[in-house]
N, C-alpha and C. Protein backbone atom coordinates (compact mmCIF):
# COMPACT_ATOMS: atom_id res chain seq x y z
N UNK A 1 8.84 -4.33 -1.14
CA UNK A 1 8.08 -3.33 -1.88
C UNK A 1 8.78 -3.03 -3.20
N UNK A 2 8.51 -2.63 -4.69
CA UNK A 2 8.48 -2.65 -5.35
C UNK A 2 8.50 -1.05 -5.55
N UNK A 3 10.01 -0.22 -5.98
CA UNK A 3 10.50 0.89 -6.48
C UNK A 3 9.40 1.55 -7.31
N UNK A 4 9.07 0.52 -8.48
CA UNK A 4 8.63 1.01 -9.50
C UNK A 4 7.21 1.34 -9.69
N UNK A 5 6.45 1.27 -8.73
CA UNK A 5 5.45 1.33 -8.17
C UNK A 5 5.01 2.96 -7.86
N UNK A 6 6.24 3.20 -7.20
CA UNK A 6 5.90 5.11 -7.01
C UNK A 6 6.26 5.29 -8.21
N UNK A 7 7.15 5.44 -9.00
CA UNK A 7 7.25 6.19 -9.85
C UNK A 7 6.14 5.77 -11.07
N UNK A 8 5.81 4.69 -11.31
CA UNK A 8 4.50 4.36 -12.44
C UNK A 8 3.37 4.53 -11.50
N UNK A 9 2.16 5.36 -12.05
CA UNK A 9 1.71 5.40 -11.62
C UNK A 9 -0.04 4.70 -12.13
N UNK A 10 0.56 4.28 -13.58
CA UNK A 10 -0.31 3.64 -13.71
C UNK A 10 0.13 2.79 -15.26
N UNK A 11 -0.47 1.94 -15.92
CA UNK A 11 0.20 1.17 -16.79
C UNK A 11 -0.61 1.56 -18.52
N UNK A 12 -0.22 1.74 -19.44
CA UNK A 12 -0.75 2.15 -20.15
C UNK A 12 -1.79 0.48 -21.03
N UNK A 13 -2.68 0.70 -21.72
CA UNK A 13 -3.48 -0.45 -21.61
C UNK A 13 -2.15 -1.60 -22.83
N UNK A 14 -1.67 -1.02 -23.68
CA UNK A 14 -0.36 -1.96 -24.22
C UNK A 14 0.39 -2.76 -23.31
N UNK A 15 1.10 -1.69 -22.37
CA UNK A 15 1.76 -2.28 -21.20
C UNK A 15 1.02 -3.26 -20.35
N UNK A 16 -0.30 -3.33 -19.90
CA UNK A 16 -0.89 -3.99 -19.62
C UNK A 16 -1.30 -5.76 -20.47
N UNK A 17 -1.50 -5.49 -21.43
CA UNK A 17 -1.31 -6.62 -22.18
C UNK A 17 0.28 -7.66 -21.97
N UNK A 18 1.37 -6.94 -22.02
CA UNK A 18 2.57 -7.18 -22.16
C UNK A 18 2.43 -8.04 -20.35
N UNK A 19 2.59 -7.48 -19.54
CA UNK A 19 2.69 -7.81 -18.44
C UNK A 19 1.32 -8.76 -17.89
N UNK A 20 0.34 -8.45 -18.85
CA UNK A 20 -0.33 -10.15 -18.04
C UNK A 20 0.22 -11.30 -19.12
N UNK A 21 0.80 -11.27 -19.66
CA UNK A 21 1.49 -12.21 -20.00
C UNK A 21 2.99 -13.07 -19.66
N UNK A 22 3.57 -11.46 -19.09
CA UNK A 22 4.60 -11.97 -18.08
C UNK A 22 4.47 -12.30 -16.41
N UNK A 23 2.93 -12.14 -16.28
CA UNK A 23 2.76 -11.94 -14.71
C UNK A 23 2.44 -13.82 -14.70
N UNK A 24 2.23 -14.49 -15.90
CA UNK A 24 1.92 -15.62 -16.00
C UNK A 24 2.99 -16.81 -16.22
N UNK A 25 3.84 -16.24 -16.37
CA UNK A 25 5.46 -16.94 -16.50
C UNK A 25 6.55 -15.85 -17.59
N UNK A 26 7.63 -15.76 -17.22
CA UNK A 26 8.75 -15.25 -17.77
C UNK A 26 8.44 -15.84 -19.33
N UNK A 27 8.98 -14.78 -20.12
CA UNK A 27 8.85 -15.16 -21.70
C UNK A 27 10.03 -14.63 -22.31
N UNK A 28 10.54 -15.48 -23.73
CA UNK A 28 11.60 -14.82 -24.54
C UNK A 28 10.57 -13.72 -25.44
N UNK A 29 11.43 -13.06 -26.12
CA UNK A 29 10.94 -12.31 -26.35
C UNK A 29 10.52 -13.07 -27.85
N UNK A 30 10.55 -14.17 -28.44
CA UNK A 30 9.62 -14.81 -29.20
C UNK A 30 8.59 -15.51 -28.93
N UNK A 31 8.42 -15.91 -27.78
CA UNK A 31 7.40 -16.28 -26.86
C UNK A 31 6.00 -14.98 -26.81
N UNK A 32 6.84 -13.62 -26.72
CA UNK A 32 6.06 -12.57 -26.30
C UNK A 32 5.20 -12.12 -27.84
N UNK A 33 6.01 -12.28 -29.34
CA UNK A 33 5.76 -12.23 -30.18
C UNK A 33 4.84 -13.29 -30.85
N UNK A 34 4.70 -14.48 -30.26
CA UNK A 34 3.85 -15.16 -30.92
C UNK A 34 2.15 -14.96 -30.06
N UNK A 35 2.26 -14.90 -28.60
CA UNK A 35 1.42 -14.60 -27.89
C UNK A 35 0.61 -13.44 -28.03
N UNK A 36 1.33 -12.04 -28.12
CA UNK A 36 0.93 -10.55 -28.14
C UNK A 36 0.38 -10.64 -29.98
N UNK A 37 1.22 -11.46 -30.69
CA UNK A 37 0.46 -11.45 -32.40
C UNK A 37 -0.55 -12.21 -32.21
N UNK A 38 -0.69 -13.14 -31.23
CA UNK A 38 -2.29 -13.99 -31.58
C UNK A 38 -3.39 -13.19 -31.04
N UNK A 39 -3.03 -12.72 -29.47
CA UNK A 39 -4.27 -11.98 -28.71
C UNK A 39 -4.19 -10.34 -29.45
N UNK A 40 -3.03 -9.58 -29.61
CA UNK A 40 -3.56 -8.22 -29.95
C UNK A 40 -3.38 -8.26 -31.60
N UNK A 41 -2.64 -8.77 -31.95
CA UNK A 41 -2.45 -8.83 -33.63
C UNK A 41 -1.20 -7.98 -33.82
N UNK A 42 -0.70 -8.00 -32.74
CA UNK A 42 0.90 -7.00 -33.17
C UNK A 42 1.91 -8.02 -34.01
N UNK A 43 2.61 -6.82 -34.29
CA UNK A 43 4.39 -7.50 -35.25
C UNK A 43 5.25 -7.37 -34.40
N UNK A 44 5.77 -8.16 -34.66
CA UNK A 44 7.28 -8.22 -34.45
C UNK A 44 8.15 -7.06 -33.74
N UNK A 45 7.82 -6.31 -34.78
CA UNK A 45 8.19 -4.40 -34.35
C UNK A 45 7.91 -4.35 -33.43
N UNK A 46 6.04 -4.52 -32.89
CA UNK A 46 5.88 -3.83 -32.12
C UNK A 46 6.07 -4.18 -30.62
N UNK A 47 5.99 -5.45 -30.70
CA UNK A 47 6.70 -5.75 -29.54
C UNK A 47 8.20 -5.91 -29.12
N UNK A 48 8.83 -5.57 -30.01
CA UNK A 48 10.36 -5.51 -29.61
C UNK A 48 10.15 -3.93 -29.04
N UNK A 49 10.06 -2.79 -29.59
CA UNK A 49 9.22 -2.05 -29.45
C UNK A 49 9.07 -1.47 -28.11
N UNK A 50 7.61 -2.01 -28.12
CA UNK A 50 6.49 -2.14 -26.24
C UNK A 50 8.11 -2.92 -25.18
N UNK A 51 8.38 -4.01 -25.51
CA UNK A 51 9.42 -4.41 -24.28
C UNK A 51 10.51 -3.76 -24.12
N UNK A 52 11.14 -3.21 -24.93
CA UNK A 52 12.04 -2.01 -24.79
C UNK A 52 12.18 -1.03 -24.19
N UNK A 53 11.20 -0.42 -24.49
CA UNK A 53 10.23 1.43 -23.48
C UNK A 53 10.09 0.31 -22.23
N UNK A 54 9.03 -0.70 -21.85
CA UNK A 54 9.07 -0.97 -20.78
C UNK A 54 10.20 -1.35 -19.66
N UNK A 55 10.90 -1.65 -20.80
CA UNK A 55 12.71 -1.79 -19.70
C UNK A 55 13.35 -1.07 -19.43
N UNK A 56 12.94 0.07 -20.21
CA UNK A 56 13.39 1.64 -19.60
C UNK A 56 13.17 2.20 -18.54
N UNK A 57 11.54 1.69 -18.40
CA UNK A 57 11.08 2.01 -17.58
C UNK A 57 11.10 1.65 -16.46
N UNK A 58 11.59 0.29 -16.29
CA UNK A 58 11.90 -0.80 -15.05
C UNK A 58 10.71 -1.44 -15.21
N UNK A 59 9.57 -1.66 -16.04
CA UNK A 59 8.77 -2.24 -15.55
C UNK A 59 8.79 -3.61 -16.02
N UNK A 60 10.21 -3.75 -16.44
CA UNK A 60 10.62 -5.47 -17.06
C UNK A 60 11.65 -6.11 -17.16
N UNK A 61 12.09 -6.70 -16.71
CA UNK A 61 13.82 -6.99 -16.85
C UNK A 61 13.81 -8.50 -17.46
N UNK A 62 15.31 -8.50 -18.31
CA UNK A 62 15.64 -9.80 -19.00
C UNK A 62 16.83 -10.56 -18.01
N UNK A 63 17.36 -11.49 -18.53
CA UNK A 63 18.24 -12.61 -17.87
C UNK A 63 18.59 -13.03 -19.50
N UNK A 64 19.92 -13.36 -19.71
CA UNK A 64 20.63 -13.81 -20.81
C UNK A 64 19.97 -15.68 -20.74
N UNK A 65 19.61 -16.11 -21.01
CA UNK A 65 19.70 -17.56 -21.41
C UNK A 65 19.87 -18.03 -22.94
N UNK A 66 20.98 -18.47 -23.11
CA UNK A 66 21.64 -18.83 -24.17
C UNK A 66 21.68 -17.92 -25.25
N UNK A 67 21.19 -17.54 -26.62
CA UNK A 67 21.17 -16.59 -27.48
C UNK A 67 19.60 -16.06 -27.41
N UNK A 68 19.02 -15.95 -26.09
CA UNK A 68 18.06 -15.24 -26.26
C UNK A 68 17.89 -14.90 -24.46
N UNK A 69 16.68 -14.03 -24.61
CA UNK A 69 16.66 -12.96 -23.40
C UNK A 69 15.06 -13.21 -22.66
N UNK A 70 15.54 -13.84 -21.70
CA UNK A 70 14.11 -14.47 -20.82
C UNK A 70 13.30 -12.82 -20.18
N UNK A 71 12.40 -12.66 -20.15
CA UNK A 71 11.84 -11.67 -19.56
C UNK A 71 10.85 -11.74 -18.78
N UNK A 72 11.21 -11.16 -17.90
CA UNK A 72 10.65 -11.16 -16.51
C UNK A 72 10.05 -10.04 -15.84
N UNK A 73 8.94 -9.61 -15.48
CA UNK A 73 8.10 -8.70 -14.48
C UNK A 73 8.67 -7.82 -13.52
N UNK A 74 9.26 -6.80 -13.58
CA UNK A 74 9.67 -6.16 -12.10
C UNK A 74 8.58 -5.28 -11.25
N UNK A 75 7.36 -5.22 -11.69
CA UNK A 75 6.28 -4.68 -11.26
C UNK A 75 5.35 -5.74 -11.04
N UNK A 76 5.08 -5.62 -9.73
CA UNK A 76 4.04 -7.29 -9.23
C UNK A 76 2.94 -6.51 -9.52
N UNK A 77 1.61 -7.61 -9.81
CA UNK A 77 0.16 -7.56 -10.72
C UNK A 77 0.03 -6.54 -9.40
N UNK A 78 0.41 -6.86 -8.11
CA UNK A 78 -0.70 -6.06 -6.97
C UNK A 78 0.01 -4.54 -6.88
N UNK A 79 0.86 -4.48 -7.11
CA UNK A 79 1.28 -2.77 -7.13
C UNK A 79 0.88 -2.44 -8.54
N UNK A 80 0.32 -2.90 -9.39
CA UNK A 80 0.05 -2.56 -10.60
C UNK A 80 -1.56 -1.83 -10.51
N UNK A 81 -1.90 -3.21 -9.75
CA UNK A 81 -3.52 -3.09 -9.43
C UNK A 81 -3.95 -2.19 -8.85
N UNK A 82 -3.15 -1.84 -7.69
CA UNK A 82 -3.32 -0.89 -6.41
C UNK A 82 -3.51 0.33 -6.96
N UNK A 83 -1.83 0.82 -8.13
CA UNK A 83 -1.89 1.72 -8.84
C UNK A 83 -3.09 2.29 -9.37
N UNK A 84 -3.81 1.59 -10.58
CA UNK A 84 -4.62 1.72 -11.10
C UNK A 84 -6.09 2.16 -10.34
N UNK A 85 -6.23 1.71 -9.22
CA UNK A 85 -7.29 1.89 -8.31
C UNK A 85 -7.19 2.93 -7.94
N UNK A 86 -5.78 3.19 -7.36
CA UNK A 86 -5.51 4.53 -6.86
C UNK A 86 -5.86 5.72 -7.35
N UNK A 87 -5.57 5.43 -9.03
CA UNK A 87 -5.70 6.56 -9.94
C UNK A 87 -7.52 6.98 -9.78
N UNK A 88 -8.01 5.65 -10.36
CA UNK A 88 -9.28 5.68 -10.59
C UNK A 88 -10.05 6.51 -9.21
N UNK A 89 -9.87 6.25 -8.35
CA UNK A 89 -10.33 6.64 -6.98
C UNK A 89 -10.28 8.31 -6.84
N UNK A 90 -8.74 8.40 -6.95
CA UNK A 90 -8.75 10.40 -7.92
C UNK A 90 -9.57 11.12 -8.71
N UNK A 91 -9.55 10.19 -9.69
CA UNK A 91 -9.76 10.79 -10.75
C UNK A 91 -11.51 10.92 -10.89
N UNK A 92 -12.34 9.57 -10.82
CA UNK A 92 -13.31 9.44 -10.96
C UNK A 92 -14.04 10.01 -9.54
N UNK A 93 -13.36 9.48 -8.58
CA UNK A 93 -14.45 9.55 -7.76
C UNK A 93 -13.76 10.72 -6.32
N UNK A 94 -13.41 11.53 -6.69
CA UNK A 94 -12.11 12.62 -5.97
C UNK A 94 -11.66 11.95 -4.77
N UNK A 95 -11.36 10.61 -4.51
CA UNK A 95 -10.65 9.88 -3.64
C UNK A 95 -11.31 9.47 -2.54
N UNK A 96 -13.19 9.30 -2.93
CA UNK A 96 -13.83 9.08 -1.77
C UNK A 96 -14.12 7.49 -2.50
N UNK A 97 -13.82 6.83 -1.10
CA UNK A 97 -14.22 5.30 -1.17
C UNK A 97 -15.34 5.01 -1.49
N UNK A 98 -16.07 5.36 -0.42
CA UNK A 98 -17.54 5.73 -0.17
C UNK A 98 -18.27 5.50 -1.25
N UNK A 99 -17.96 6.93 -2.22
CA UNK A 99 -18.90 7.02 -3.10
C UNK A 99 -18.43 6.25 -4.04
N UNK A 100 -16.93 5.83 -4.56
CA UNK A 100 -17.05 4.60 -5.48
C UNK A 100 -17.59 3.07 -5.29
N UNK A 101 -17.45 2.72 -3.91
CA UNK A 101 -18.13 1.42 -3.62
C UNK A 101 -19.29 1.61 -4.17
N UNK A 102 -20.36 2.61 -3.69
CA UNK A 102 -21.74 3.56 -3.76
C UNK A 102 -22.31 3.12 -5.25
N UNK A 103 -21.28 3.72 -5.95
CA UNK A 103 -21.56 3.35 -7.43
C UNK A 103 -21.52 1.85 -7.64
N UNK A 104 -20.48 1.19 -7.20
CA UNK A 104 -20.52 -0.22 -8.02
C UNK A 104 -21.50 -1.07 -7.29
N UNK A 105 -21.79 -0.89 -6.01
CA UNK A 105 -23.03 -1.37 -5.37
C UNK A 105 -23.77 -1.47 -6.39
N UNK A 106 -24.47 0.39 -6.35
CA UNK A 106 -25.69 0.65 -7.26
C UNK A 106 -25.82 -0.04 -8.54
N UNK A 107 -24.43 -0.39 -9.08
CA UNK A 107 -24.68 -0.76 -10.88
C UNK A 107 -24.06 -2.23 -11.19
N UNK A 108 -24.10 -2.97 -9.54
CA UNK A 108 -23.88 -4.14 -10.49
C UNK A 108 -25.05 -5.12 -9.30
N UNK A 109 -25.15 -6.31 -10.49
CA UNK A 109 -25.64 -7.45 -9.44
C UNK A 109 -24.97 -8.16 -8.45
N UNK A 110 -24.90 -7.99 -7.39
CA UNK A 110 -23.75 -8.94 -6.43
C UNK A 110 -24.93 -9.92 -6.36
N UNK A 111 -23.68 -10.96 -6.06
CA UNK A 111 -24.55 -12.34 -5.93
C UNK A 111 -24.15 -11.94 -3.90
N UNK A 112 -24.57 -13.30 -3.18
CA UNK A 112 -24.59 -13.15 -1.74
C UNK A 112 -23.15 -13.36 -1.43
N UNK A 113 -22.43 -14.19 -2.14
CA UNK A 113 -21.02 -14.61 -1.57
C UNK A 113 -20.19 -13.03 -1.75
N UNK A 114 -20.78 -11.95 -3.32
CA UNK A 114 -19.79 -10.88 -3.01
C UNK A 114 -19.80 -9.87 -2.19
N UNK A 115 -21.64 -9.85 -1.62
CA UNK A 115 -21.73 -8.87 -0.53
C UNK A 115 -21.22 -9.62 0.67
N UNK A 116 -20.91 -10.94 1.10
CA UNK A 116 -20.39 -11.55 2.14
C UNK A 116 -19.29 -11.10 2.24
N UNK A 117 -18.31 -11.30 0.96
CA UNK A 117 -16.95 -10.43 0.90
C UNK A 117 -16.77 -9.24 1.47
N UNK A 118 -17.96 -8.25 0.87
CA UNK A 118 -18.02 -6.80 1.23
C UNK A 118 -17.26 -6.61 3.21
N UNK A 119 -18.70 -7.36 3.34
CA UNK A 119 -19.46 -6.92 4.14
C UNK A 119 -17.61 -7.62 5.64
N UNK A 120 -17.28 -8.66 5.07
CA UNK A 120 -15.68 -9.35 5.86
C UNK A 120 -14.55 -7.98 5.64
N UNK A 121 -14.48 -7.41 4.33
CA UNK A 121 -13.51 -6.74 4.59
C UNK A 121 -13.69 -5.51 5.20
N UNK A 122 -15.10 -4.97 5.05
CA UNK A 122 -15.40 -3.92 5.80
C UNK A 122 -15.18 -4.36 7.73
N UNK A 123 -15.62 -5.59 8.10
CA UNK A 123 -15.26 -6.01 9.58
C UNK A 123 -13.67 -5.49 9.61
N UNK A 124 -12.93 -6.39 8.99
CA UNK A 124 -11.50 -6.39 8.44
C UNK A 124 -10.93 -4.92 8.94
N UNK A 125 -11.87 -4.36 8.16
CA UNK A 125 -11.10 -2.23 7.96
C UNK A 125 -12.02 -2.03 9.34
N UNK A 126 -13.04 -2.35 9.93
CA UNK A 126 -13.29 -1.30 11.14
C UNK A 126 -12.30 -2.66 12.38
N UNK A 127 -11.74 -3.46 12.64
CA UNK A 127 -11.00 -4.32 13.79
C UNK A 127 -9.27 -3.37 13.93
N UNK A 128 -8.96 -3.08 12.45
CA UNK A 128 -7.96 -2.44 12.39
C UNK A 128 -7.79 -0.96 13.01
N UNK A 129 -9.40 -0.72 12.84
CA UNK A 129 -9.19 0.96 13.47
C UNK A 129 -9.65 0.80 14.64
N UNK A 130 -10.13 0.08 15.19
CA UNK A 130 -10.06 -0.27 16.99
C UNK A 130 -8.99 -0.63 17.60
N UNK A 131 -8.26 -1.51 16.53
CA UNK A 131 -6.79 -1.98 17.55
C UNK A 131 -5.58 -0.82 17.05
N UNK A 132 -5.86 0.52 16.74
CA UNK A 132 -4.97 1.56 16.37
C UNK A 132 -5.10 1.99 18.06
């Protein structure tokens, strides 16, 4: 399990950029500057910057390789994800499942394979509360 997880409780949408790029392989931090300047249009600054605060934060750690600093993820995509759900689930929908499924039912098109999904993990969540 992953420390940094309780204490972040959710990722700010910068930080988010930064980390799907490290969730995709470790980067120097010129790696992170040519990538983060093509997709968001940042400088230099700002990503020395963004990876800095985030290493404060734990949500990134380096490794010395030769005269530069490999960087690496200490927050996995799924405690990131979870996070974010978590919040959303609070915030939007006062922590009822129910009624957020309710909504995304109502407002999107599922094709058959995603209500098949639904419909497995819901088996999934009621097998678990029989074998409690």
């Amino acid at each position: 399990e992953c420390p940094v997880a309780e204490k972040q409780t959710a990722l700010t949408e910068s930080e988010w950029r930064v980390m799907e790029v490290l969730w995709r392989a470790p980067a120097t931090l010129m790696e992170l500057v040519r990538t983060l300047g093509e997709s968001a249009g940042w400088a230099k600054s700002t990503v020395t910057t963004m990876v800095r605060r985030m290493e404060d934060k734990g949500l990134v750690g380096h490794e010395e390789r030769g005269r530069a600093k490999l960087f690496r993820p200490l927050l996995a995509r799924e405690d990131a994800a979870m996070a974010e759900t978590e919040s959303l689930l609070r915030r939007a929908y006062h922590g009822s499942v129910g009624l957020m499924v309710s909504a995304l039912v109502r407002n999107s098109d599922l094709s058959q394979e995603e209500l098949a999904e639904l419909y497995a993990i819901l088996d999934r969540a009621e097998g678990k509360e029989e074998g409690a």
